[in-house]
PDB file of N, CA and C in Angstrom:
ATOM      1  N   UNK A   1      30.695  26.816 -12.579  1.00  0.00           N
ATOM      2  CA  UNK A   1      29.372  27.191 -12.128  1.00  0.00           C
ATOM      3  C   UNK A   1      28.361  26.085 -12.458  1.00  0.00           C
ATOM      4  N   UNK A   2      28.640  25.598 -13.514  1.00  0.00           N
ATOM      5  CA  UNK A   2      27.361  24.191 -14.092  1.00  0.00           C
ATOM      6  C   UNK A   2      27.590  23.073 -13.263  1.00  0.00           C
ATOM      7  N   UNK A   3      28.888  22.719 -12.664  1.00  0.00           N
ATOM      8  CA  UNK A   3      29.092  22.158 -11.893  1.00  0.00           C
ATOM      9  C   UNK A   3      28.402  21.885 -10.292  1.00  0.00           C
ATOM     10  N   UNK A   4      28.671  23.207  -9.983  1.00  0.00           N
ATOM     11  CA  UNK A   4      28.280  23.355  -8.868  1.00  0.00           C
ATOM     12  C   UNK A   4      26.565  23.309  -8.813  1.00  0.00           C
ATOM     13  N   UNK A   5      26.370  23.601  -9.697  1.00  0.00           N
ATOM     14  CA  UNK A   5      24.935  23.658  -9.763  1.00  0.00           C
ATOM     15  C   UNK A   5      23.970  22.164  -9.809  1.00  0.00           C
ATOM     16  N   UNK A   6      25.082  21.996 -11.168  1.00  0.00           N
ATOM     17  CA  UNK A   6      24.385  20.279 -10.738  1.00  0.00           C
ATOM     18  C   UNK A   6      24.552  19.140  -9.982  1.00  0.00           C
ATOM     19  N   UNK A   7      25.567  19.684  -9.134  1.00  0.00           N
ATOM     20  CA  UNK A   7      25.915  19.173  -7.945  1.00  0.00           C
ATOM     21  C   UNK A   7      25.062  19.583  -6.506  1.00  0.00           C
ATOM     22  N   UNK A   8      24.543  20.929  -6.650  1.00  0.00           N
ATOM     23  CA  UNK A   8      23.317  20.980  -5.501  1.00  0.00           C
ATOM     24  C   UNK A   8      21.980  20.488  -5.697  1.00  0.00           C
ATOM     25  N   UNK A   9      21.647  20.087  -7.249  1.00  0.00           N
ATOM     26  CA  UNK A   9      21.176  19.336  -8.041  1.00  0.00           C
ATOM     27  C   UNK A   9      20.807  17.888  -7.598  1.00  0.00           C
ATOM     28  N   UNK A  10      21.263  17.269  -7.827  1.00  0.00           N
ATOM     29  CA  UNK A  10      22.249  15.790  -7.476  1.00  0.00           C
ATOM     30  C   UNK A  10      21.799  15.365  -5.895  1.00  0.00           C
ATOM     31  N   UNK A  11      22.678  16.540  -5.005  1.00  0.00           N
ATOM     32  CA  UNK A  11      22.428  16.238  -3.762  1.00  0.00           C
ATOM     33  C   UNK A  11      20.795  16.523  -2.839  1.00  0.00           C
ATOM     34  N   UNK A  12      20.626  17.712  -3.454  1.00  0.00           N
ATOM     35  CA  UNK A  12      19.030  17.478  -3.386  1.00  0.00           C
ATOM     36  C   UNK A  12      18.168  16.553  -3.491  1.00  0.00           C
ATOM     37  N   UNK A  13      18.030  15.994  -5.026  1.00  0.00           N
ATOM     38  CA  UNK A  13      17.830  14.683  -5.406  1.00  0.00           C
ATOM     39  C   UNK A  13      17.728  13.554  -4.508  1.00  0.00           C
ATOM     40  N   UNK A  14      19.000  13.227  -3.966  1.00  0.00           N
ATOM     41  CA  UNK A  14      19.359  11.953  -3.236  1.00  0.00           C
ATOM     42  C   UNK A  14      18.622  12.328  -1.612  1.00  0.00           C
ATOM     43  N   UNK A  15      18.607  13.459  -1.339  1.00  0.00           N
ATOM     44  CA  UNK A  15      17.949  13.920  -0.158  1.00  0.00           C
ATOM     45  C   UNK A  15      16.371  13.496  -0.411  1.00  0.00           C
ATOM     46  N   UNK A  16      15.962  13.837  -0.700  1.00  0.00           N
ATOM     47  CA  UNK A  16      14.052  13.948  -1.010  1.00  0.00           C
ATOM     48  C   UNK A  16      13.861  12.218  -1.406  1.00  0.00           C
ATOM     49  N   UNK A  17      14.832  11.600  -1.741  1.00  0.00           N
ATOM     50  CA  UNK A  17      14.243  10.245  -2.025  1.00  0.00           C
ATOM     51  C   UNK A  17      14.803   9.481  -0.881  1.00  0.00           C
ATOM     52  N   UNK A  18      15.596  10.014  -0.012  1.00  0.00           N
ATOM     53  CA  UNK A  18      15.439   9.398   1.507  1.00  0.00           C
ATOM     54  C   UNK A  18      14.618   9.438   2.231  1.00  0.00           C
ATOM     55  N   UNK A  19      13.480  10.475   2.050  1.00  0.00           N
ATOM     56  CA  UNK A  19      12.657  11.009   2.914  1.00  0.00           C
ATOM     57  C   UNK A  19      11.337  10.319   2.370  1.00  0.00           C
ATOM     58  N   UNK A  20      10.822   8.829   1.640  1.00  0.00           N
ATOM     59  CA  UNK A  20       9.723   8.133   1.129  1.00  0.00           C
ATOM     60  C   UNK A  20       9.322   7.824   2.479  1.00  0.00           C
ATOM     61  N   UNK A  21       7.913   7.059   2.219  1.00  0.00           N
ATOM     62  CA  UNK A  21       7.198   7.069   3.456  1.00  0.00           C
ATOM     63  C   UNK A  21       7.270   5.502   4.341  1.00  0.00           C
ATOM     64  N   UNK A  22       7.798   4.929   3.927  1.00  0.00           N
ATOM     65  CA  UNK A  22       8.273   3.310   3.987  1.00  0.00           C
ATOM     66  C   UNK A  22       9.247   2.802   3.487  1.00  0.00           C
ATOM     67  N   UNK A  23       9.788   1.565   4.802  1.00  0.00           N
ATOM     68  CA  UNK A  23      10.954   1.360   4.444  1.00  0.00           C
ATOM     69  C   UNK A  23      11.102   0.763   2.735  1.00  0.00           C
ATOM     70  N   UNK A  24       9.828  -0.030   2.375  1.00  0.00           N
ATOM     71  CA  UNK A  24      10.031  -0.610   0.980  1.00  0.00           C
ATOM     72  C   UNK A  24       9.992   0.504  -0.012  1.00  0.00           C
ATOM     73  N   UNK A  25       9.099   1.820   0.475  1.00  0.00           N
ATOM     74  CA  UNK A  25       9.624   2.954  -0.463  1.00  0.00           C
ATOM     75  C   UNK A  25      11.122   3.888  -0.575  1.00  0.00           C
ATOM     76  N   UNK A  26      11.831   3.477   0.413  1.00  0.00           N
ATOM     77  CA  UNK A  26      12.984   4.326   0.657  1.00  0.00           C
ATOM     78  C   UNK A  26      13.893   3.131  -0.054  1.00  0.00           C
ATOM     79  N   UNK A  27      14.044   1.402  -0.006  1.00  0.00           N
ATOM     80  CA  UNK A  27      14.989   0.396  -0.910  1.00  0.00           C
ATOM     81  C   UNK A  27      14.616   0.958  -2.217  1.00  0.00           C
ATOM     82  N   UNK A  28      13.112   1.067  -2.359  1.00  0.00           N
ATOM     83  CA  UNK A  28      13.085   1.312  -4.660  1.00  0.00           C
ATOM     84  C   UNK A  28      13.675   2.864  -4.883  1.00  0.00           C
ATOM     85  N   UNK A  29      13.664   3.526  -3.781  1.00  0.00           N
ATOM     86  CA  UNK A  29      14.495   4.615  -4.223  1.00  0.00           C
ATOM     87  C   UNK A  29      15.967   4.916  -4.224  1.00  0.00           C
ATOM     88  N   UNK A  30      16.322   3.756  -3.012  1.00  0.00           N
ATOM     89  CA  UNK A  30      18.076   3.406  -3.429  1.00  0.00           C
ATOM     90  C   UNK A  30      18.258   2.747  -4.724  1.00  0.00           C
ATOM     91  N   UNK A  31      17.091   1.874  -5.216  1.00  0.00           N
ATOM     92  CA  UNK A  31      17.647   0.806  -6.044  1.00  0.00           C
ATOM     93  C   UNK A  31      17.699   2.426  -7.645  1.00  0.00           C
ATOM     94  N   UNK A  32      16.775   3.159  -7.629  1.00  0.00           N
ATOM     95  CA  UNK A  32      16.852   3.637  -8.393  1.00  0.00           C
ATOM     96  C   UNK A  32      17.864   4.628  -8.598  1.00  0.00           C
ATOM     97  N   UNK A  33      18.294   5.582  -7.431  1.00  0.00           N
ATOM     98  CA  UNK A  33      19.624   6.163  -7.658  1.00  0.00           C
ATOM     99  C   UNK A  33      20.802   5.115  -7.507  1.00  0.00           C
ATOM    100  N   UNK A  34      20.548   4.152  -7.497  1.00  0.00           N
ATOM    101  CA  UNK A  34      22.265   3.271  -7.559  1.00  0.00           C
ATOM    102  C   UNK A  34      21.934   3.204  -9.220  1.00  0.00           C
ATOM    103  N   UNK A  35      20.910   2.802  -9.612  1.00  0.00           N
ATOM    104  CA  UNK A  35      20.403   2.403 -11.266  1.00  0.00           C
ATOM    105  C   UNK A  35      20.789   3.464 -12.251  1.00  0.00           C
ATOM    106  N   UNK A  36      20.198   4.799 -11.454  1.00  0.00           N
ATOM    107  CA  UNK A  36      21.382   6.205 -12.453  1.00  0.00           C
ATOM    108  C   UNK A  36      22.478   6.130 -12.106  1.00  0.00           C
ATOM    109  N   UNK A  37      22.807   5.536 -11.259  1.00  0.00           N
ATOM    110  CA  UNK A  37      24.233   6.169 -10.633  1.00  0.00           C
ATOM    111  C   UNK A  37      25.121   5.870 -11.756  1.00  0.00           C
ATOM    112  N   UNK A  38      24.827   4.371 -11.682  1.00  0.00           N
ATOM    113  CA  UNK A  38      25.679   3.103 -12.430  1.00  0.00           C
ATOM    114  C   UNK A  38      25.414   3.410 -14.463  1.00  0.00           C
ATOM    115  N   UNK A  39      24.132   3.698 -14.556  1.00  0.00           N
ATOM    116  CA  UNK A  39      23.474   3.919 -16.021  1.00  0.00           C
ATOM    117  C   UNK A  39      23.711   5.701 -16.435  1.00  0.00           C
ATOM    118  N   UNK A  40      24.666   6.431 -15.460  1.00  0.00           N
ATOM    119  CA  UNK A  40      25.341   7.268 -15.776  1.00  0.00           C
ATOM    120  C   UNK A  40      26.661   7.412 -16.124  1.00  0.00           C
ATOM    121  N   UNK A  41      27.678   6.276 -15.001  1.00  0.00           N
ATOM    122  CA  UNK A  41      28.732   6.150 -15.358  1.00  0.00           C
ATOM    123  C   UNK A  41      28.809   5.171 -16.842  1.00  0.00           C
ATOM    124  N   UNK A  42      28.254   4.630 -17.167  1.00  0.00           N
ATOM    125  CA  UNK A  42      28.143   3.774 -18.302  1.00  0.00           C
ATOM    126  C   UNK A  42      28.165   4.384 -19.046  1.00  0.00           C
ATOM    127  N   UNK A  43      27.016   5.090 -19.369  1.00  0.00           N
ATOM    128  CA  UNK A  43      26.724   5.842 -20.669  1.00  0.00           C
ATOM    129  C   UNK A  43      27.713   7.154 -20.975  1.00  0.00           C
ATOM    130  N   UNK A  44      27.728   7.440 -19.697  1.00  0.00           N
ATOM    131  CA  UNK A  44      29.371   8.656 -20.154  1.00  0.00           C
ATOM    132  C   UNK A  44      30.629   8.114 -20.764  1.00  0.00           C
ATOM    133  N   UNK A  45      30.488   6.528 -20.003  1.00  0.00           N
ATOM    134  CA  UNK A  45      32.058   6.306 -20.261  1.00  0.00           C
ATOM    135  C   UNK A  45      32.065   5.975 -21.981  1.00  0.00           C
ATOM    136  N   UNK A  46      30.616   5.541 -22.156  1.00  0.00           N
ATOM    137  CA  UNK A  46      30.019   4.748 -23.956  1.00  0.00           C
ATOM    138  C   UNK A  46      30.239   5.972 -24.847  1.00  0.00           C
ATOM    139  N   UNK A  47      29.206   7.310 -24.196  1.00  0.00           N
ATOM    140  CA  UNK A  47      29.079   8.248 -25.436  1.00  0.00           C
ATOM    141  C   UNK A  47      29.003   9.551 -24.975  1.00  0.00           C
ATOM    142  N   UNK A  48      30.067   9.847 -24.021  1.00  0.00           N
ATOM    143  CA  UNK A  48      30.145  11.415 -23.735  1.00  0.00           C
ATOM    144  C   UNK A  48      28.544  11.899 -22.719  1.00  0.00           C
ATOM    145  N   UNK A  49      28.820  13.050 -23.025  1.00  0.00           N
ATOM    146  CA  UNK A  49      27.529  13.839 -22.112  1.00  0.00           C
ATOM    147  C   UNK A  49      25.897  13.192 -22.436  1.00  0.00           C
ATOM    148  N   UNK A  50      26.129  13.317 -23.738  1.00  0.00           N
ATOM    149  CA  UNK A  50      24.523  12.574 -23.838  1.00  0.00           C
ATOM    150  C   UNK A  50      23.911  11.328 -23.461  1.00  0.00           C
ATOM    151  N   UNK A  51      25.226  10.465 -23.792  1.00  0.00           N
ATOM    152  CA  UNK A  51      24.970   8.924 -23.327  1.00  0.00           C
ATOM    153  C   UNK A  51      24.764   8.959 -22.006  1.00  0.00           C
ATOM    154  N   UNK A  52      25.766   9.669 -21.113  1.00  0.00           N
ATOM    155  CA  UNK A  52      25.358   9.943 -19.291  1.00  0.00           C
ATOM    156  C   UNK A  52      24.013   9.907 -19.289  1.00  0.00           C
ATOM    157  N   UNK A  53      23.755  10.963 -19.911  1.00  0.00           N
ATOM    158  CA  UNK A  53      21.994  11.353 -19.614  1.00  0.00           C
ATOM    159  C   UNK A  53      21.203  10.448 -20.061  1.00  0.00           C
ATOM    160  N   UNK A  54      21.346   9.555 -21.149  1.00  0.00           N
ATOM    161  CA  UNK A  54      20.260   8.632 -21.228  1.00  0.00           C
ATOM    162  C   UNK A  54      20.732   7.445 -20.492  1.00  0.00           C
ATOM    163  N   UNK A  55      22.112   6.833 -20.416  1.00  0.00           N
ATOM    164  CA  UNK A  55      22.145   6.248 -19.058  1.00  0.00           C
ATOM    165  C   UNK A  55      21.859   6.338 -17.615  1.00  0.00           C
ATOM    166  N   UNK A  56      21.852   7.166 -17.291  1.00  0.00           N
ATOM    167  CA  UNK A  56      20.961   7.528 -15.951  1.00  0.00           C
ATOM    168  C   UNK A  56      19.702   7.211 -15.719  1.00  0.00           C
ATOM    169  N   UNK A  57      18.768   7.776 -16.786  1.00  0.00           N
ATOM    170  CA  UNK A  57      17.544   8.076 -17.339  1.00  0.00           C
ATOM    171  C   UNK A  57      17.291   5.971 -17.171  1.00  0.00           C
ATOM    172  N   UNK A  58      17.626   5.176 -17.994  1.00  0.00           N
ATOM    173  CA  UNK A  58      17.679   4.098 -18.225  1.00  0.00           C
ATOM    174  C   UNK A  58      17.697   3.287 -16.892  1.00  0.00           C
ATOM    175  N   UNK A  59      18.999   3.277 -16.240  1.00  0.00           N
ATOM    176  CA  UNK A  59      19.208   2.884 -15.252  1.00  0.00           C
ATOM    177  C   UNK A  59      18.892   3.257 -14.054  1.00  0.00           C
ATOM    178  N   UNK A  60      17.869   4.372 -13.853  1.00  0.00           N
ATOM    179  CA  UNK A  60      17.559   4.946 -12.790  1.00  0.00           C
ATOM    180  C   UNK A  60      15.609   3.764 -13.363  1.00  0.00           C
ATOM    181  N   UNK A  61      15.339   4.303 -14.574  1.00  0.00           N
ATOM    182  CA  UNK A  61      13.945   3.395 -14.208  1.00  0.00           C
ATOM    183  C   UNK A  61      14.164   2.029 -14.075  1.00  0.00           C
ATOM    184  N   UNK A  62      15.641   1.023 -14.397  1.00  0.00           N
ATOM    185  CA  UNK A  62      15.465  -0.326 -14.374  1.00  0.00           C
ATOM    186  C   UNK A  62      15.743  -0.645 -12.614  1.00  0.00           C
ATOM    187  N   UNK A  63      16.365   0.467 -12.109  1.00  0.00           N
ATOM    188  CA  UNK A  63      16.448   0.126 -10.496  1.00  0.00           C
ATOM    189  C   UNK A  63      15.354   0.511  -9.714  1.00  0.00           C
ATOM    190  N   UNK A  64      14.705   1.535 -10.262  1.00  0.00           N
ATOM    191  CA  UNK A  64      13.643   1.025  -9.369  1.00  0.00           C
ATOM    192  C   UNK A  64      12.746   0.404 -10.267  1.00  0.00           C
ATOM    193  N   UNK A  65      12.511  -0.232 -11.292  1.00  0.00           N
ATOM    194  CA  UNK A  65      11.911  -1.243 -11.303  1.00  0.00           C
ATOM    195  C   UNK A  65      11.863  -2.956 -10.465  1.00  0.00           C
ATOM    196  N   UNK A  66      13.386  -2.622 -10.703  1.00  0.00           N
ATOM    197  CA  UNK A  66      14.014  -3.660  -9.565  1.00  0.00           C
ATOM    198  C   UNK A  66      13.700  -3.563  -8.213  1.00  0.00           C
ATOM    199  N   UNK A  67      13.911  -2.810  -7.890  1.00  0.00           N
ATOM    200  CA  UNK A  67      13.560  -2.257  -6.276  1.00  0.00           C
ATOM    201  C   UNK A  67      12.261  -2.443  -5.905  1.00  0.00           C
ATOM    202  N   UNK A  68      11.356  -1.938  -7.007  1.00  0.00           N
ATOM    203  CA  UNK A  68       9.204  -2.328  -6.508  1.00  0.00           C
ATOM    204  C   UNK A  68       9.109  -3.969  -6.468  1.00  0.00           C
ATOM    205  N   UNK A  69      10.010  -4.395  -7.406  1.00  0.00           N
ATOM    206  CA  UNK A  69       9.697  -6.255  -7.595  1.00  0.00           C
ATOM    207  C   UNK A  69      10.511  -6.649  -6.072  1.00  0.00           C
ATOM    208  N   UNK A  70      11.303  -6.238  -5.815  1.00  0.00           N
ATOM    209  CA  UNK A  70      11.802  -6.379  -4.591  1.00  0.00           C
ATOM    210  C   UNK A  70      11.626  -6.739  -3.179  1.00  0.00           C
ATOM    211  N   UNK A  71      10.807  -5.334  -2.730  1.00  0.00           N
ATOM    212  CA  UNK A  71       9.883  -4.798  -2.002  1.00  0.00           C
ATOM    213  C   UNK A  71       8.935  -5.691  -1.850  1.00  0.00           C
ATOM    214  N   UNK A  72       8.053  -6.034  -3.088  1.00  0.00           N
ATOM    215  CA  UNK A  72       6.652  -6.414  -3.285  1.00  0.00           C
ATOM    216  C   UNK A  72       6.612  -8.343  -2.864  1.00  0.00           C
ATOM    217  N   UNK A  73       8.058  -8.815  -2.828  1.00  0.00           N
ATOM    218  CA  UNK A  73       7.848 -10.701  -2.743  1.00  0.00           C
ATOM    219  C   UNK A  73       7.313 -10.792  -1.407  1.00  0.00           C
ATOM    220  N   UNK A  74       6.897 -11.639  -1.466  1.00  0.00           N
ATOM    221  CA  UNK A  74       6.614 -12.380  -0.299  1.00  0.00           C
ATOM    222  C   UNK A  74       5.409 -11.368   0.476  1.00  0.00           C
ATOM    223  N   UNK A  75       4.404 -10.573  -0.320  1.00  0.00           N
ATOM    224  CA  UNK A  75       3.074  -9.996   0.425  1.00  0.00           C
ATOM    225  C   UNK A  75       2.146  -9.880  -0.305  1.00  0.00           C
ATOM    226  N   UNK A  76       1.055 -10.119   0.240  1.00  0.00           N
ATOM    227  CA  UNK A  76      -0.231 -10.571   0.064  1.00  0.00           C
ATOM    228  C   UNK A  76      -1.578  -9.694   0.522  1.00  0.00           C
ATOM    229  N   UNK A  77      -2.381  -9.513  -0.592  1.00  0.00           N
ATOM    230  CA  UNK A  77      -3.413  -8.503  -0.239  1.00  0.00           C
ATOM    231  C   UNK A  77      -4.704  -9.261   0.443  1.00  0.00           C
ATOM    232  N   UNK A  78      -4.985  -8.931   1.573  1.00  0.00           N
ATOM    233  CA  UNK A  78      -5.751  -9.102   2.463  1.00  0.00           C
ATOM    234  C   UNK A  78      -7.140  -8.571   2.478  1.00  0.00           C
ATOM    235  N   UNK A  79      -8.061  -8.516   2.711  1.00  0.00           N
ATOM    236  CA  UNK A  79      -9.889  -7.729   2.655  1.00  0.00           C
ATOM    237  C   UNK A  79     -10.053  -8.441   4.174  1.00  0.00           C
ATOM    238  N   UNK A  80     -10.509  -7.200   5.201  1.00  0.00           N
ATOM    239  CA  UNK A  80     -10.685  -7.028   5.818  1.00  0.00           C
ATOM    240  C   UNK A  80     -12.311  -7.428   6.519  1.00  0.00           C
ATOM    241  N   UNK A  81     -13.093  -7.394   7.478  1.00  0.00           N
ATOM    242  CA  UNK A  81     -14.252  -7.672   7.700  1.00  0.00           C
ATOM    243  C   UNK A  81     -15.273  -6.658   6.758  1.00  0.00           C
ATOM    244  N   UNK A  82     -15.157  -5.222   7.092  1.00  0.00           N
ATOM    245  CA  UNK A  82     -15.715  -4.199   6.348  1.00  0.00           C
ATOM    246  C   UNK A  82     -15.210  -4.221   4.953  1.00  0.00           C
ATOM    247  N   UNK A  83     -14.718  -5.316   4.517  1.00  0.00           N
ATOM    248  CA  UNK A  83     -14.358  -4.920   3.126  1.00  0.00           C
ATOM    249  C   UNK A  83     -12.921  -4.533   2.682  1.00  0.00           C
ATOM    250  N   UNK A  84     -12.250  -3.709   3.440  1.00  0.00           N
ATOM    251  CA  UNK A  84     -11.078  -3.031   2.995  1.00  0.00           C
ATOM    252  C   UNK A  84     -10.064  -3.764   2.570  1.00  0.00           C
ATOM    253  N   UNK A  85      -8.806  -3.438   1.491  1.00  0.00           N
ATOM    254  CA  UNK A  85      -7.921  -4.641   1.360  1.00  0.00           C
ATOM    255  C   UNK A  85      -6.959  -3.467   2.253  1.00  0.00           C
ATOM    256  N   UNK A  86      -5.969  -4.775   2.181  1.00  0.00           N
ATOM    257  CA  UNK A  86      -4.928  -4.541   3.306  1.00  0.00           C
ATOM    258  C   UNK A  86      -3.633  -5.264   2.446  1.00  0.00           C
ATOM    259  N   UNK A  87      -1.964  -4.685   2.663  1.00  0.00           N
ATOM    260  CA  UNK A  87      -1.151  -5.687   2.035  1.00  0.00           C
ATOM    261  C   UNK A  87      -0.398  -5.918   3.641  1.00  0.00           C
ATOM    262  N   UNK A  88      -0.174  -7.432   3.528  1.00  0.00           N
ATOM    263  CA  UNK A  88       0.835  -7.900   4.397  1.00  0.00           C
ATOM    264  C   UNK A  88       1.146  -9.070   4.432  1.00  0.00           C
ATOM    265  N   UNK A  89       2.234  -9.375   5.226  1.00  0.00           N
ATOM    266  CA  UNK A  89       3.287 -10.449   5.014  1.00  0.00           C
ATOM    267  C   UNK A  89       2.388 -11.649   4.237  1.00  0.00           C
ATOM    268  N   UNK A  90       3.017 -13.181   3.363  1.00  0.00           N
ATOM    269  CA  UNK A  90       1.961 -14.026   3.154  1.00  0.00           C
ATOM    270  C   UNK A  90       2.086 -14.660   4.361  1.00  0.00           C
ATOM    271  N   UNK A  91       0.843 -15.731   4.682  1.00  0.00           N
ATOM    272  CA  UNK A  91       0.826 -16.595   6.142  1.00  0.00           C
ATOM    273  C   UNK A  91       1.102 -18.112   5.188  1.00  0.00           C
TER     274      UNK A  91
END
């Protein structure tokens, strides 16, 4: 039953972070479930159930940390005539 549970869990999860509003928001959210994915199998294989969980935990914030630095090269914030900034490509 815990299984199954945290397995509709899980798949939920991976659902709702497909659904970001941009493509550079939908890569930091792969980078971050590959980051638990990987910082789960680690830490289970290191220290049982708990280590999973703080490997995940770990490796889910260093991927998408990875993933925003990612996203973010190569663009440049722009101000507009009225003022407004804007981000896009650098020229």
């Amino acid at each position: 039953m815990n299984k199954r549970l945290s397995m509709i869990i899980v798949s939920g999860l991976l659902a709702l972070s497909t659904a970001a509003c941009t493509t550079a928001d939908q890569r930091t959210a792969g980078y971050g479930i590959g980051g638990a994915a990987l910082g789960g199998l680690a830490g289970g294989a290191l220290g049982g159930k708990r280590g999973a969980l703080g490997g995940a935990a770990l490796g889910g914030l260093a991927g998408v940390l990875v993933g925003a630095s990612q996203s973010r090269q190569g663009m440049c914030i722009y101000r507009d005539p009225y003022g407004r900034q804007y981000e896009a490509q650098c020229q």
